[in-house]
Structure formats: structure tokens, C-alpha cells
C-alpha atoms as a PDB file:
ATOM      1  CA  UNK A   1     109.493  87.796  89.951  1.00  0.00           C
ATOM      2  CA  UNK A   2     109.144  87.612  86.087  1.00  0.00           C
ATOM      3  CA  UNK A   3     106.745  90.097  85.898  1.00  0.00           C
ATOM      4  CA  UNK A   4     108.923  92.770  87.582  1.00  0.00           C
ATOM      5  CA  UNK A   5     111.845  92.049  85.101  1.00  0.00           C
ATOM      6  CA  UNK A   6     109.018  91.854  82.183  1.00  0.00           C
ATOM      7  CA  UNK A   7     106.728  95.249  83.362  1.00  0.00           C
ATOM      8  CA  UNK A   8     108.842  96.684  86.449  1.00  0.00           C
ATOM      9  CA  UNK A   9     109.980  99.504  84.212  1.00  0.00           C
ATOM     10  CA  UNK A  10     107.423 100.333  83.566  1.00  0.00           C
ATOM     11  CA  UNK A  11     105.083 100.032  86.251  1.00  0.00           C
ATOM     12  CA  UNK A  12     107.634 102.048  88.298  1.00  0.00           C
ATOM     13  CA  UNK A  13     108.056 105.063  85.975  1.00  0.00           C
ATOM     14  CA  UNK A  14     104.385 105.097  85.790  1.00  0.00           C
ATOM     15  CA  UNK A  15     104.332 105.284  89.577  1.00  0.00           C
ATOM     16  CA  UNK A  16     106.926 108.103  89.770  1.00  0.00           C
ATOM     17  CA  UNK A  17     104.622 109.978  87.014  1.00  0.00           C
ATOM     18  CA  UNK A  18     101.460 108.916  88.708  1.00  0.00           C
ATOM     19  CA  UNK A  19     102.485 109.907  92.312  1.00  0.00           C
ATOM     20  CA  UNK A  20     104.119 113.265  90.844  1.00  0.00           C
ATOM     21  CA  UNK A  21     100.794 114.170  89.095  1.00  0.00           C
ATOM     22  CA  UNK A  22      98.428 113.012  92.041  1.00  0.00           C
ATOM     23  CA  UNK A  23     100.507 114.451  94.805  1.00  0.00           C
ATOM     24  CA  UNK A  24     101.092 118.205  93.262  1.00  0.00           C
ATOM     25  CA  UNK A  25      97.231 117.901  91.930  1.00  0.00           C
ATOM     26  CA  UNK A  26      96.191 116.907  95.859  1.00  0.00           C
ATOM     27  CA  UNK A  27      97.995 120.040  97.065  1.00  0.00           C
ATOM     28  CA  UNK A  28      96.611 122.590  94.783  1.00  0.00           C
ATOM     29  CA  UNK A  29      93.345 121.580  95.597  1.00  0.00           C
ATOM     30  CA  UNK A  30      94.168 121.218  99.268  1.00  0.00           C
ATOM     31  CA  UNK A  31      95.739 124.804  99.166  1.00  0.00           C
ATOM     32  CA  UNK A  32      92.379 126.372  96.996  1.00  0.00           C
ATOM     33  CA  UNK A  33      89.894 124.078  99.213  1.00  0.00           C
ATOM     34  CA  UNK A  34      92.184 126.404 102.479  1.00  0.00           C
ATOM     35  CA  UNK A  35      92.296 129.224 100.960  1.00  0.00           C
ATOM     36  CA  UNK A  36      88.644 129.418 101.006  1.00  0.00           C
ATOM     37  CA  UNK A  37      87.965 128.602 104.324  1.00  0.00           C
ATOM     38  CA  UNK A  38      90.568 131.005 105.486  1.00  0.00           C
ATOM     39  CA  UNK A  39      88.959 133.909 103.722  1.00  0.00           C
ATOM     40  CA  UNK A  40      85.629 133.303 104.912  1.00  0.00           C
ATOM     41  CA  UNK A  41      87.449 132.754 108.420  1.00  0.00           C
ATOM     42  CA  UNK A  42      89.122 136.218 107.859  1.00  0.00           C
ATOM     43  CA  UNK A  43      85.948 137.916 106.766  1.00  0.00           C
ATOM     44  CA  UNK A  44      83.386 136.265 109.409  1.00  0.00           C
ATOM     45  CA  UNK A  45      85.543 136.675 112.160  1.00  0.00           C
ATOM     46  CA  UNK A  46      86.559 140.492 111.399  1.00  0.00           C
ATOM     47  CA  UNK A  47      90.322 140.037 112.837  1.00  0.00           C
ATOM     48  CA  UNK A  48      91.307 143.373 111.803  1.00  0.00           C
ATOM     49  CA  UNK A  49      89.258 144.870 114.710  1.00  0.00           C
ATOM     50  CA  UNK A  50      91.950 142.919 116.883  1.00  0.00           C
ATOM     51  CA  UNK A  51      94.562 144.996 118.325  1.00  0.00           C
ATOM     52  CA  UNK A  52      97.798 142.490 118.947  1.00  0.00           C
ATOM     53  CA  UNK A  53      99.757 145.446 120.188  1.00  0.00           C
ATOM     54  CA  UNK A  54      96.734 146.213 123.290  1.00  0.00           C
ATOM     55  CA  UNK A  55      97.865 144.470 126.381  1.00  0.00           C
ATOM     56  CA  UNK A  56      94.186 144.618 127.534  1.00  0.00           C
ATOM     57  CA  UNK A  57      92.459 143.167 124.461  1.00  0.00           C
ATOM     58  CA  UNK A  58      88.250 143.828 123.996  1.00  0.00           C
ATOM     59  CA  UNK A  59      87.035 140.165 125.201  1.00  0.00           C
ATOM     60  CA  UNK A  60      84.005 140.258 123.277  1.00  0.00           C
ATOM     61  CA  UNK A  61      86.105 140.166 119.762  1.00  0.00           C
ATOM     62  CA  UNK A  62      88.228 137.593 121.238  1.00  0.00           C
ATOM     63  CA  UNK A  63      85.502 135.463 122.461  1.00  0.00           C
ATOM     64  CA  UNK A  64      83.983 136.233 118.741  1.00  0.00           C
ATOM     65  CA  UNK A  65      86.828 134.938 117.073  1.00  0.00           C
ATOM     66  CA  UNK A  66      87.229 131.913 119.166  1.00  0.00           C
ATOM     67  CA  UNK A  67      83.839 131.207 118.005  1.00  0.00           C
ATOM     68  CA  UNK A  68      84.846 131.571 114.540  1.00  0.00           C
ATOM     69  CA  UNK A  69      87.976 129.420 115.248  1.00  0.00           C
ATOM     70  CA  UNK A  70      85.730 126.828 116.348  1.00  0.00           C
ATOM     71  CA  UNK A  71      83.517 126.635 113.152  1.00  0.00           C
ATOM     72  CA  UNK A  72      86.579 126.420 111.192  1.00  0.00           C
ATOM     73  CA  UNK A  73      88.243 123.648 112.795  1.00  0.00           C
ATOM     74  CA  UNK A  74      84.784 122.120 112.289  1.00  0.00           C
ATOM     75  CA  UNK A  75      84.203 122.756 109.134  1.00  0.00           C
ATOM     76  CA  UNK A  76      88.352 121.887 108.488  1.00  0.00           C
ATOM     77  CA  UNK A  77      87.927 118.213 109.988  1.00  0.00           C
ATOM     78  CA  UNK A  78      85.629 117.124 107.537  1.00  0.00           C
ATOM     79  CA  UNK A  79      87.592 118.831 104.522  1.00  0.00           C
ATOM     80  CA  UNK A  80      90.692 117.424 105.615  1.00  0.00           C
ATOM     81  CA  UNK A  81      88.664 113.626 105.628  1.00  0.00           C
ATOM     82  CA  UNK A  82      87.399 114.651 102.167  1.00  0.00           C
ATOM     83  CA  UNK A  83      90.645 115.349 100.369  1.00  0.00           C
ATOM     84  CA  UNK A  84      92.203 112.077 102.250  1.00  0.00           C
ATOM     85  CA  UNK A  85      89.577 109.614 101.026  1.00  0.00           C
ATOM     86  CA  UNK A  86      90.405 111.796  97.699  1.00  0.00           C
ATOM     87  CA  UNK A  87      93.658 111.334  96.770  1.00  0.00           C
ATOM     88  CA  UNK A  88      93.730 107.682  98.290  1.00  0.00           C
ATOM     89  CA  UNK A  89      91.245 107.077  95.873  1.00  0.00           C
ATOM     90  CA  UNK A  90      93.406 108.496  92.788  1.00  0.00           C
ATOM     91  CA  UNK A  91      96.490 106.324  93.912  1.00  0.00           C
ATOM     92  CA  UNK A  92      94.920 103.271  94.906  1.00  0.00           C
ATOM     93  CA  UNK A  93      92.997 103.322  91.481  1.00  0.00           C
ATOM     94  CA  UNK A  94      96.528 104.223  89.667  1.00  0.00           C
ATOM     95  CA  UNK A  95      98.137 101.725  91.569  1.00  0.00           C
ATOM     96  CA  UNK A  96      95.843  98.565  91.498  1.00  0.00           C
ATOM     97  CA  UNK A  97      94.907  99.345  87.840  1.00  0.00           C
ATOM     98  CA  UNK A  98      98.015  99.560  86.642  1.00  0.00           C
ATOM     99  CA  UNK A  99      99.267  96.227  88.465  1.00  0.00           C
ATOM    100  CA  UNK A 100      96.215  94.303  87.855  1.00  0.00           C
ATOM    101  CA  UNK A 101      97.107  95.128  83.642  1.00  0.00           C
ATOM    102  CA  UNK A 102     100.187  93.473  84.642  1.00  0.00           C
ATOM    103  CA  UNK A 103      99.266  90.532  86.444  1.00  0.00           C
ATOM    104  CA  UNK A 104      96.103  89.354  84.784  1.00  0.00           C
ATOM    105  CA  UNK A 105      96.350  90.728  81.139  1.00  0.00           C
ATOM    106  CA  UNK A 106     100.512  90.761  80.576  1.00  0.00           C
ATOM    107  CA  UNK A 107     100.406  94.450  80.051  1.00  0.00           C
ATOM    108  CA  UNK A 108     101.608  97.530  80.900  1.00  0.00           C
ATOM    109  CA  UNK A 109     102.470 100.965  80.262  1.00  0.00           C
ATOM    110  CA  UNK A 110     103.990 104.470  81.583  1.00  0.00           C
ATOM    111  CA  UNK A 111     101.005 105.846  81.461  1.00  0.00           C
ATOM    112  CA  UNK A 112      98.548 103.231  82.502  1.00  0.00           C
ATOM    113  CA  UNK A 113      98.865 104.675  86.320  1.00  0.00           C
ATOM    114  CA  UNK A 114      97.866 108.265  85.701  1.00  0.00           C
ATOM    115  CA  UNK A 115      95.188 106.573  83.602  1.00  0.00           C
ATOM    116  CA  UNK A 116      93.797 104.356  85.792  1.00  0.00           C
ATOM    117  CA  UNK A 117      93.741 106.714  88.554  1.00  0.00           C
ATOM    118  CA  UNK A 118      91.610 109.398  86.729  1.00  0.00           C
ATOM    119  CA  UNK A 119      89.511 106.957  84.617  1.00  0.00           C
ATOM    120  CA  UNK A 120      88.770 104.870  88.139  1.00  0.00           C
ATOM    121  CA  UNK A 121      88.096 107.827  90.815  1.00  0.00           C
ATOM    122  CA  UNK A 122      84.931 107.945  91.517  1.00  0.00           C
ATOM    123  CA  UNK A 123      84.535 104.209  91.379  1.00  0.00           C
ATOM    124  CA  UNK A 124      87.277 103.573  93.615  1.00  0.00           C
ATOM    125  CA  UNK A 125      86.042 106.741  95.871  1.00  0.00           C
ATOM    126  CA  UNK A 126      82.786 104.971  96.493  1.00  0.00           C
ATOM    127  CA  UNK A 127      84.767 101.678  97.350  1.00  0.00           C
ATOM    128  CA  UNK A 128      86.717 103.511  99.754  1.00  0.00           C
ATOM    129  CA  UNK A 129      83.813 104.921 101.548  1.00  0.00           C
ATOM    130  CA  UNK A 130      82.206 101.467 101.696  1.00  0.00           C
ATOM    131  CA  UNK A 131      85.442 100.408 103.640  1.00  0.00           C
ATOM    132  CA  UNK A 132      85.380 103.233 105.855  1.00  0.00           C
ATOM    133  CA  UNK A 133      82.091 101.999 107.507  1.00  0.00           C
ATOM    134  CA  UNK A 134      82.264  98.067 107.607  1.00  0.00           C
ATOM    135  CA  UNK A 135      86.162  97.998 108.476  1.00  0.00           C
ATOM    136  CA  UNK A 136      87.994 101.666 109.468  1.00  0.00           C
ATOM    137  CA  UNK A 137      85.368 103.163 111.818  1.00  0.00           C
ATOM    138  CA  UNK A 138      84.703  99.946 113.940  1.00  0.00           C
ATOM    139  CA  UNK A 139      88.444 100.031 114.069  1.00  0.00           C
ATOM    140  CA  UNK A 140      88.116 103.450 115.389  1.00  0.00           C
ATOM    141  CA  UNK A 141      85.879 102.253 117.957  1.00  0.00           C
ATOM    142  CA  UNK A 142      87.928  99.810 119.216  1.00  0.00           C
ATOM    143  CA  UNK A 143      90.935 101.970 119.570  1.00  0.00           C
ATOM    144  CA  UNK A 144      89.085 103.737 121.937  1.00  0.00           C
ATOM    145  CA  UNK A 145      87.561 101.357 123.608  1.00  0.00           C
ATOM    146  CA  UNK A 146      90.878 100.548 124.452  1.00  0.00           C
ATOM    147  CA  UNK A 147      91.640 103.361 125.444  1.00  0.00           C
ATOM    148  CA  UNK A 148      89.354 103.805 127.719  1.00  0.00           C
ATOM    149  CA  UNK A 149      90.557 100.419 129.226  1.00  0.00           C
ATOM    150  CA  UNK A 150      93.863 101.212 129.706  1.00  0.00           C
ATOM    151  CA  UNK A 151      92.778 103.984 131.994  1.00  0.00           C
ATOM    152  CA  UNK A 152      95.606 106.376 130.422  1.00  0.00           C
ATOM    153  CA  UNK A 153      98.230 103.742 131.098  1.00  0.00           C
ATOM    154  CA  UNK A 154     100.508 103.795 127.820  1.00  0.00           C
ATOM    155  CA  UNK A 155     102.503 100.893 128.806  1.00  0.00           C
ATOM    156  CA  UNK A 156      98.995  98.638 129.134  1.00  0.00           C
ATOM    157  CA  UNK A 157      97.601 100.537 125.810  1.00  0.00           C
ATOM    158  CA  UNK A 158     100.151  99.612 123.507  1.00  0.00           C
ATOM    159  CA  UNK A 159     100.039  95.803 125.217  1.00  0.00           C
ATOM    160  CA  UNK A 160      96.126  95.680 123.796  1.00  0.00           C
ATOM    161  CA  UNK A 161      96.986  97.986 120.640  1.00  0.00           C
ATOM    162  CA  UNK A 162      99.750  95.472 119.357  1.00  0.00           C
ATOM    163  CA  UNK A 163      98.043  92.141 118.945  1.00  0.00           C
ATOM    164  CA  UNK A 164      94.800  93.631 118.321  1.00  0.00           C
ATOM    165  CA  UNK A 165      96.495  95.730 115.256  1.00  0.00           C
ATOM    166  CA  UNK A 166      98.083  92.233 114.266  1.00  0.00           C
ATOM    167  CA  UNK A 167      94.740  90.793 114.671  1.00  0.00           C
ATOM    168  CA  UNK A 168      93.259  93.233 111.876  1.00  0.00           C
ATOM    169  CA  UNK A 169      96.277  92.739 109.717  1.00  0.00           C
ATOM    170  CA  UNK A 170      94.382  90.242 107.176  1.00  0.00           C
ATOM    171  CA  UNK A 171      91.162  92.263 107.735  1.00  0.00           C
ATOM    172  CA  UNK A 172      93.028  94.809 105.893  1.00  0.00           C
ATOM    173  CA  UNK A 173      94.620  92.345 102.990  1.00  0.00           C
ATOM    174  CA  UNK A 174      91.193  91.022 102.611  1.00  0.00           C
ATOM    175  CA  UNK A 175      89.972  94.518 101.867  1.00  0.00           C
ATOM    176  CA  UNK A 176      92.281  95.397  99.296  1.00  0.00           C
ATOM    177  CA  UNK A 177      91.439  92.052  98.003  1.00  0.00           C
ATOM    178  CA  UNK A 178      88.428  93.025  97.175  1.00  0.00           C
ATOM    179  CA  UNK A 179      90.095  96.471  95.567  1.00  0.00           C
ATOM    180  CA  UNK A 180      91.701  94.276  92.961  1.00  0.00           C
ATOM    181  CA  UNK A 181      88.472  92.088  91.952  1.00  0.00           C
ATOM    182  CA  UNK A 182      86.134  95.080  91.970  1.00  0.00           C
ATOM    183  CA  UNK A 183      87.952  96.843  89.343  1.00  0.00           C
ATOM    184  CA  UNK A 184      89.404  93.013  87.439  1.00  0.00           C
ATOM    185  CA  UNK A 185      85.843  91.912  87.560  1.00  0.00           C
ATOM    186  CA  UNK A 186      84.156  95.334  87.941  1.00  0.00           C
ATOM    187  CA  UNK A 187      81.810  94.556  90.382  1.00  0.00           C
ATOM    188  CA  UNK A 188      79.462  96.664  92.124  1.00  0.00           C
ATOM    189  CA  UNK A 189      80.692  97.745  95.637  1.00  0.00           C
ATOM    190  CA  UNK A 190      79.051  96.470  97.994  1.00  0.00           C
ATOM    191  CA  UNK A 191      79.907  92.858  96.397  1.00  0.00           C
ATOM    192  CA  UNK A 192      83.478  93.802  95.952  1.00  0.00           C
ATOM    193  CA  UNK A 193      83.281  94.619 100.253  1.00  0.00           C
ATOM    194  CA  UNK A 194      81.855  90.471  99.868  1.00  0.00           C
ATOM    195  CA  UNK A 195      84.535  89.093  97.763  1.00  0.00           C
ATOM    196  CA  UNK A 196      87.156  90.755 100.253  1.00  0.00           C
ATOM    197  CA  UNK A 197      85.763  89.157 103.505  1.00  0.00           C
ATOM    198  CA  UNK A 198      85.069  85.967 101.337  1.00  0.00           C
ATOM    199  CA  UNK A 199      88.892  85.546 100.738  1.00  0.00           C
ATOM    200  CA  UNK A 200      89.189  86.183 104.916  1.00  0.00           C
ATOM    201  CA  UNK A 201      86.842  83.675 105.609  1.00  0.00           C
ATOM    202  CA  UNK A 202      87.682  81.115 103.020  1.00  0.00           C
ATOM    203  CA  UNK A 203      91.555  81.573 102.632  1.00  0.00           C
ATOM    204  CA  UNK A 204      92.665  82.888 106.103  1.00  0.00           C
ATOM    205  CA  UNK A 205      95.877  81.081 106.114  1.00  0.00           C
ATOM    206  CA  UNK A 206      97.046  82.596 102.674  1.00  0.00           C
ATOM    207  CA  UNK A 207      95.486  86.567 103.378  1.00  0.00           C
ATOM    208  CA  UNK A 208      97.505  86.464 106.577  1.00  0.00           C
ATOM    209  CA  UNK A 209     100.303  85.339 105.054  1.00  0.00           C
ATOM    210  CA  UNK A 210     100.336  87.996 102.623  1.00  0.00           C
ATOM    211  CA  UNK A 211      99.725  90.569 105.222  1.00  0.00           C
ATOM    212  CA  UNK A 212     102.771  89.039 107.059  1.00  0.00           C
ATOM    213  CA  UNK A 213     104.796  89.544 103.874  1.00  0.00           C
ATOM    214  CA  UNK A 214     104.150  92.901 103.515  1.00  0.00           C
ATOM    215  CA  UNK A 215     104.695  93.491 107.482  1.00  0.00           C
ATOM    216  CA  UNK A 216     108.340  92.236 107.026  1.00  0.00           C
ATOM    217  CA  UNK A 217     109.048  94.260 104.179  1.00  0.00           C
ATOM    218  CA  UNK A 218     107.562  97.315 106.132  1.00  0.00           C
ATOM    219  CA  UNK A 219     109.303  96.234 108.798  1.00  0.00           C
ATOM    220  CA  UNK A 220     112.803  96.442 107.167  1.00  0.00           C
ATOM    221  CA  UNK A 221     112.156  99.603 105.460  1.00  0.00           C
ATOM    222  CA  UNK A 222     111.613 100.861 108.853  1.00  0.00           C
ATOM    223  CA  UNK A 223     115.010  99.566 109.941  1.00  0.00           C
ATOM    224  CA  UNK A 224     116.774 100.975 107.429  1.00  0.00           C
ATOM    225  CA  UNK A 225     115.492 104.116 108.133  1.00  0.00           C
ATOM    226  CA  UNK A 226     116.089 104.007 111.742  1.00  0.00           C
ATOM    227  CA  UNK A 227     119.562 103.265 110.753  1.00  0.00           C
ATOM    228  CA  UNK A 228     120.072 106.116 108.523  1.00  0.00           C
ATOM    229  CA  UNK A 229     118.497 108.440 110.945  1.00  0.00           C
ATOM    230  CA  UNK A 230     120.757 107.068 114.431  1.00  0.00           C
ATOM    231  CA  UNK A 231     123.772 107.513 111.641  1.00  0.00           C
ATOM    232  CA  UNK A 232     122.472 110.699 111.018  1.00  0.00           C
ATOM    233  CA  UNK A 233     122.468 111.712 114.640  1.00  0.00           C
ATOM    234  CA  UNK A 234     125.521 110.322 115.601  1.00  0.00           C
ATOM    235  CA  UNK A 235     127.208 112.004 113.029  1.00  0.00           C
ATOM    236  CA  UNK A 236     125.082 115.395 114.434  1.00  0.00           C
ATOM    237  CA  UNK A 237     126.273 114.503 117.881  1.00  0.00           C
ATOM    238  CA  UNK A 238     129.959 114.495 117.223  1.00  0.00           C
ATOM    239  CA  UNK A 239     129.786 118.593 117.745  1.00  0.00           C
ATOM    240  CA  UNK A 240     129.419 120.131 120.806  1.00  0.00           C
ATOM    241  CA  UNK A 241     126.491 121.972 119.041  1.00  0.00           C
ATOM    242  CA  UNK A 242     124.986 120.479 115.839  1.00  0.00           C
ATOM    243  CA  UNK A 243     124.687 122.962 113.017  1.00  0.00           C
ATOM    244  CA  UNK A 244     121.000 123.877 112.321  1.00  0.00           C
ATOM    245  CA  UNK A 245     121.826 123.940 108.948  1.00  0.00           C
ATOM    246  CA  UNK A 246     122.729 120.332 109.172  1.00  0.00           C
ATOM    247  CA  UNK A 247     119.738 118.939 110.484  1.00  0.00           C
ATOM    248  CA  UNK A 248     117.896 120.545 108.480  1.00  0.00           C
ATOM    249  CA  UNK A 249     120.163 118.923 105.363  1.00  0.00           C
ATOM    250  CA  UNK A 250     119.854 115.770 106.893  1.00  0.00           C
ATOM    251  CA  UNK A 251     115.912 115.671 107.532  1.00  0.00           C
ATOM    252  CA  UNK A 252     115.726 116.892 103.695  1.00  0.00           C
ATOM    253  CA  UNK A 253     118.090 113.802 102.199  1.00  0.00           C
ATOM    254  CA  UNK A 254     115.790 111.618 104.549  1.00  0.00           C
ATOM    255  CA  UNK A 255     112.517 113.139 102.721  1.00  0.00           C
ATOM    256  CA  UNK A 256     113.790 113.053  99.390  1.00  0.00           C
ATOM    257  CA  UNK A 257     115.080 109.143 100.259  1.00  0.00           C
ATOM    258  CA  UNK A 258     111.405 108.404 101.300  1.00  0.00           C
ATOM    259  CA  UNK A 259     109.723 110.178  98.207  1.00  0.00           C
ATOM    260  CA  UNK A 260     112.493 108.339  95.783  1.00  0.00           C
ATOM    261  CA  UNK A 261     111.345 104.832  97.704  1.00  0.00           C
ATOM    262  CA  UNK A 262     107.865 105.556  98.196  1.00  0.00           C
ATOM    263  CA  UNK A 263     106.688 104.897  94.254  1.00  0.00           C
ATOM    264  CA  UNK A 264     108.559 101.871  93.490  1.00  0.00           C
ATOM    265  CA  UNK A 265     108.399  99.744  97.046  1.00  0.00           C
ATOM    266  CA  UNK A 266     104.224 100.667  96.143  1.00  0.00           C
ATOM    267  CA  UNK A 267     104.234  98.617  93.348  1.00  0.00           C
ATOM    268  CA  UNK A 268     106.243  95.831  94.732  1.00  0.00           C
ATOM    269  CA  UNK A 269     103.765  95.617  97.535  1.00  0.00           C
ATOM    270  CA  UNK A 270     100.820  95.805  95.085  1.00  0.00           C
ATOM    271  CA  UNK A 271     102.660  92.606  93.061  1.00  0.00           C
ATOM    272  CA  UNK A 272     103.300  90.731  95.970  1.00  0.00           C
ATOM    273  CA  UNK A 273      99.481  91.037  96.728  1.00  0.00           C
ATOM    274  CA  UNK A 274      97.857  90.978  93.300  1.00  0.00           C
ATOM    275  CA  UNK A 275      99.986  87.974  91.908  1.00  0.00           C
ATOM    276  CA  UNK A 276      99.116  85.761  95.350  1.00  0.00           C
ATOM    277  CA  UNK A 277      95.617  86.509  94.948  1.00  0.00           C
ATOM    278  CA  UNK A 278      95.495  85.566  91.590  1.00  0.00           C
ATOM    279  CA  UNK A 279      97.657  82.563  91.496  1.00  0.00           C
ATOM    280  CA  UNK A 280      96.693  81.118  95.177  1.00  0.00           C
ATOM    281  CA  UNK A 281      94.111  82.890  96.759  1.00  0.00           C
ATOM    282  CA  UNK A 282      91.081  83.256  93.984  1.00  0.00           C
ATOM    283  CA  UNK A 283      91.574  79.470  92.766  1.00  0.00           C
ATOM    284  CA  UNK A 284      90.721  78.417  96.413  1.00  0.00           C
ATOM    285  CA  UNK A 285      87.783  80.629  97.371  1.00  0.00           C
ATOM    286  CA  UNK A 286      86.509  81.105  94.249  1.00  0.00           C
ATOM    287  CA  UNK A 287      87.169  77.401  92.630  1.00  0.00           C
ATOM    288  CA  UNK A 288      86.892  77.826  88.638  1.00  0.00           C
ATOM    289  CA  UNK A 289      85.878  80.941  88.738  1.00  0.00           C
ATOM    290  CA  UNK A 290      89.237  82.554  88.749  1.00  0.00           C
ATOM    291  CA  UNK A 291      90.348  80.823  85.676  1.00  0.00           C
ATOM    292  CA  UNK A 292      87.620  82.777  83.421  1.00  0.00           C
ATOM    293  CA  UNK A 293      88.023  85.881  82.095  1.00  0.00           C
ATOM    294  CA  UNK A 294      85.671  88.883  82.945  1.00  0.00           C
ATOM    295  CA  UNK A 295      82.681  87.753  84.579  1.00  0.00           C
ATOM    296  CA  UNK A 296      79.200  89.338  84.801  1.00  0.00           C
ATOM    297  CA  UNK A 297      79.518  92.454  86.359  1.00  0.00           C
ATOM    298  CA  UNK A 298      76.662  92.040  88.364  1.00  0.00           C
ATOM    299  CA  UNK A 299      78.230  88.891  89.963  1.00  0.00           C
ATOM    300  CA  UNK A 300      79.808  88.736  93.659  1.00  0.00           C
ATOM    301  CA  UNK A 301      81.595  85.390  92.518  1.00  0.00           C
ATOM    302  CA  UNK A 302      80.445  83.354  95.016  1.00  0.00           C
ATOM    303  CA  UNK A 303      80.421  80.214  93.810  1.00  0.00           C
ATOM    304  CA  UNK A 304      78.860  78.393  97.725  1.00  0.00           C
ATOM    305  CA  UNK A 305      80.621  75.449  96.869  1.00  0.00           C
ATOM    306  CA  UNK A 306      81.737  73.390 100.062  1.00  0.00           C
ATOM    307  CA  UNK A 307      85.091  72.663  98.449  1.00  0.00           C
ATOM    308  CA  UNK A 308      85.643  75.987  98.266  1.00  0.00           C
ATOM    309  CA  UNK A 309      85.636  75.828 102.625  1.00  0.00           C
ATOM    310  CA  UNK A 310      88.304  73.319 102.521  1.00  0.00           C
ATOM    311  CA  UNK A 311      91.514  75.314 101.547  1.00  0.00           C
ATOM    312  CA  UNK A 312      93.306  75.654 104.647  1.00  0.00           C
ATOM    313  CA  UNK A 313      94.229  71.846 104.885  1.00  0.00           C
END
């Protein structure tokens, strides 16, 4: 690609910076956002009165505190869904701003992924959400749907789970689709959610294709992995006992491999999406629309033109 040579650079060292600054920032807040809860835990639940050392413990404090247990894990689920949709929302905003700079206005910079990220949050937050109801919970509901099928057979659950995860494959790609166009175009949500399905709909072929791309590439990352893990354990299995302080060596050079990776193969997948949509995708579904420049914010860009339902031929 001639964009990687021309803003690869910099794109990457901005992801490096961007995922450094996101990632610590997500676990400070994750760690304050705990630390809360766990004092409030402490304090409503009154552990102290708990004697560990008692082999006949007082019942009533320990069903207390399993009560208090239980409203923490409650209130932890939703906490844990609310930092999530969080950071996501500071990296893909980081990530698809700083590409799209690339890709549709020949520009870039080290810092446009930090500034992207924090300038795009709560737009990109309310996107996500959006997403969460018309794609990731039905989703959910199929899984289990399946599961319930499969009558706690694993062998016949992943048979259903695999083509039906295949199946949603473009579903996704047509989602982040929409991403790029809400914040190109900056369009209001729920017609950047219309966009996305109207590159589905209108350019199946080429959204699966993508999706397929990006599979393969996944797909060989995962390979190379496996391959450096097996290695890994081979070279483990050579002593009669494996050194602890091996493995432990081993599973750190695999993390630090995966957080070296992580940053740059981002981008590349983000360039392999954003430059098809621009360059193939948009000029099909959305005809001559594409070729403008910012268009009215209030617009969903469909242009209901029946040449526009023609580009699979």
C-alpha cells in the first residue's frame, strides 16, 4: 500500500502512543471505579466480624456477607460493561480517526490518535451503544438459543456456532462501516447504524470480502502464535520437570510479543477496511456521493437510486 509507506510511521507510533495512553488511563479508572466498590463491599458487609480462624463460623454473618457478595457482583457486571464500551470507544475513535485522516484527507500525524480518541469519545460512545442493541445483543440471543439447542452437546454447539459466526462476519464489517462514515461525514447515529447495513445490503459481495481479508490475517496471526507457543512447550517439555520460572518467562515474551503486535497489525486492519470502503465500497452504494467532500451532516447518504442495487454483477 502507498499509504502505509507514505503515513505508516506515523499512524503506527501514534498507535503505540495512543494504546499506551488509553490502556494505562483504562486501568486507573478501572482500579479507582474497584476500589470503590470494594470499600463499600468492606464496610456494608462488616467482614471484620468474621472469624477465619473459627472452625464453626456464626452463619448469620456468613449468610450476610454472601448477600453482600451478591450485590457486588451485581453492581460489578454492569461496571465492568461500562468501562468496556469505554475504552472501546477511546480506541476505536483513535483508531478510525486517525486512519480516516489518512485515507480520505492524505494526512497524518503522531498525535492524531490520542487526539481523535479524546476529541471523539462521547460521539463514538453513543455509536457504540447504538450497535450494542441492533447487532451485539441479538447476537447474544442467538448464542443462546443455540445453546439451548445443542442440549449441552459441545461437539453439535460449535457445528451451529461456526457458520453462524461466519454468517455475522460482514454484519460486523458493515458496522464498522458505518464507524468510518459517521465520523468522515459526521452523521448522526442512528443514520451512521443506516449507512452500515446500507453497504450490507447494497455491496454484500465486497463487505464480505473484506471481512474475509481480515479473517485470514487473524487467522495467521493465530498460527504464528500457536507456533511460538507449541515451540515454547516443546522446548518446556524437554525437562523432566519444566522450571516455573520458565513458563512464567515464556508466557511474559508471549505478552510482550502480543502488546508489541497489537498497535501496528490495528492499523493495518483499519487500512485494509477504510481504503476498500472508500475506493470500492462507497462508489457502489452510495453512487456520486462518495466523490464529494463533507456532506450535510444531517444526511444518511442514501441516495435510493436503483443503480446503486446493481453492484454485485
Amino acid at each position: 500500500m502507498d499509504i502505509l509507506k507514505k503515513h505508516g510511521s506515523k499512524l503506527i507510533a501514534g498507535s503505540y502512543l495512543g494504546f499506551l495512553t488509553f490502556g494505562v488511563l483504562t486501568l486507573i479508572v478501572s482500579l479507582i471505579l474497584f476500589g470503590i466498590l470494594g470499600t463499600i463491599f468492606y464496610q456494608a458487609s462488616d467482614i471484620s466480624q468474621l472469624d477465619f480462624s473459627n472452625p464453626n463460623p456464626d452463619m448469620e454473618i456468613i449468610y450476610k456477607l454472601a448477600d453482600s457478595i451478591g450485590y457486588a457482583v451485581i453492581l460489578m457486571i454492569p461496571l465492568m460493561i461500562l468501562i468496556y464500551f469505554a475504552s472501546m470507544a477511546l480506541f476505536t475513535a483513535g483508531m478510525t480517526g486517525s486512519v480516516n485522516d489518512a485515507v480520505y484527507h492524505d494526512r497524518s500525524s503522531v498525535s492524531g490518535f490520542l487526539t481523535h480518541g479524546f476529541k471523539k469519545f462521547w460521539k463514538v460512545l453513543k455509536l457504540l451503544l447504538a450497535y450494542l442493541i441492533v447487532l451485539y445483543i441479538p447476537i447474544m440471543l442467538v448464542e443462546t438459543i443455540i445453546s439451548a439447542i445443542s442440549n449441552h452437546s459441545p461437539a453439535l454447539e460449535i457445528l451451529l456456532l461456526i457458520p453462524f459466526y461466519i454468517a455475522t462476519i460482514p454484519f460486523h464489517v458493515s458496522m464498522a462501516h458505518g464507524t468510518v462514515l459517521y465520523l468522515q461525514k459526521d452523521l448522526r447515529v442512528w443514520a451512521a447504524v443506516k449507512v452500515g447495513f446500507q453497504t450490507l445490503t447494497r455491496a454484500f459481495g465486497q463487505t464480505f470480502l473484506t471481512g474475509i481479508l481480515l479473517l485470514v490475517l487473524t487467522i495467521a496471526l493465530m498460527i504464528g502464535f500457536g507456533i511460538l507457543v507449541v515451540l515454547g512447550i516443546v522446548m518446556a517439555g524437554t525437562a523432566s520437570e519444566p522450571d516455573p520460572l520458565y513458563i512464567v518467562m515464556m508466557s511474559l515474551l508471549i505478552g510482550v510479543i502480543v502488546m508489541i503486535i497489537t498497535p501496528p497489525i490495528s492499523i493495518i486492519y483499519q487500512l485494509i477496511l477504510t481504503k476498500r470502503l472508500k475506493e470500492i465500497i462507497e462508489p457502489r452504494v452510495f453512487g456520486n456521493h462518495s466523490a464529494t467532500e463533507q456532506q450535510d451532516p444531517k444526511s444518511d447518504l442514501d441516495t435510493n437510486s436503483d443503480s446503486n442495487q446493481s453492484d454485485e454483477k
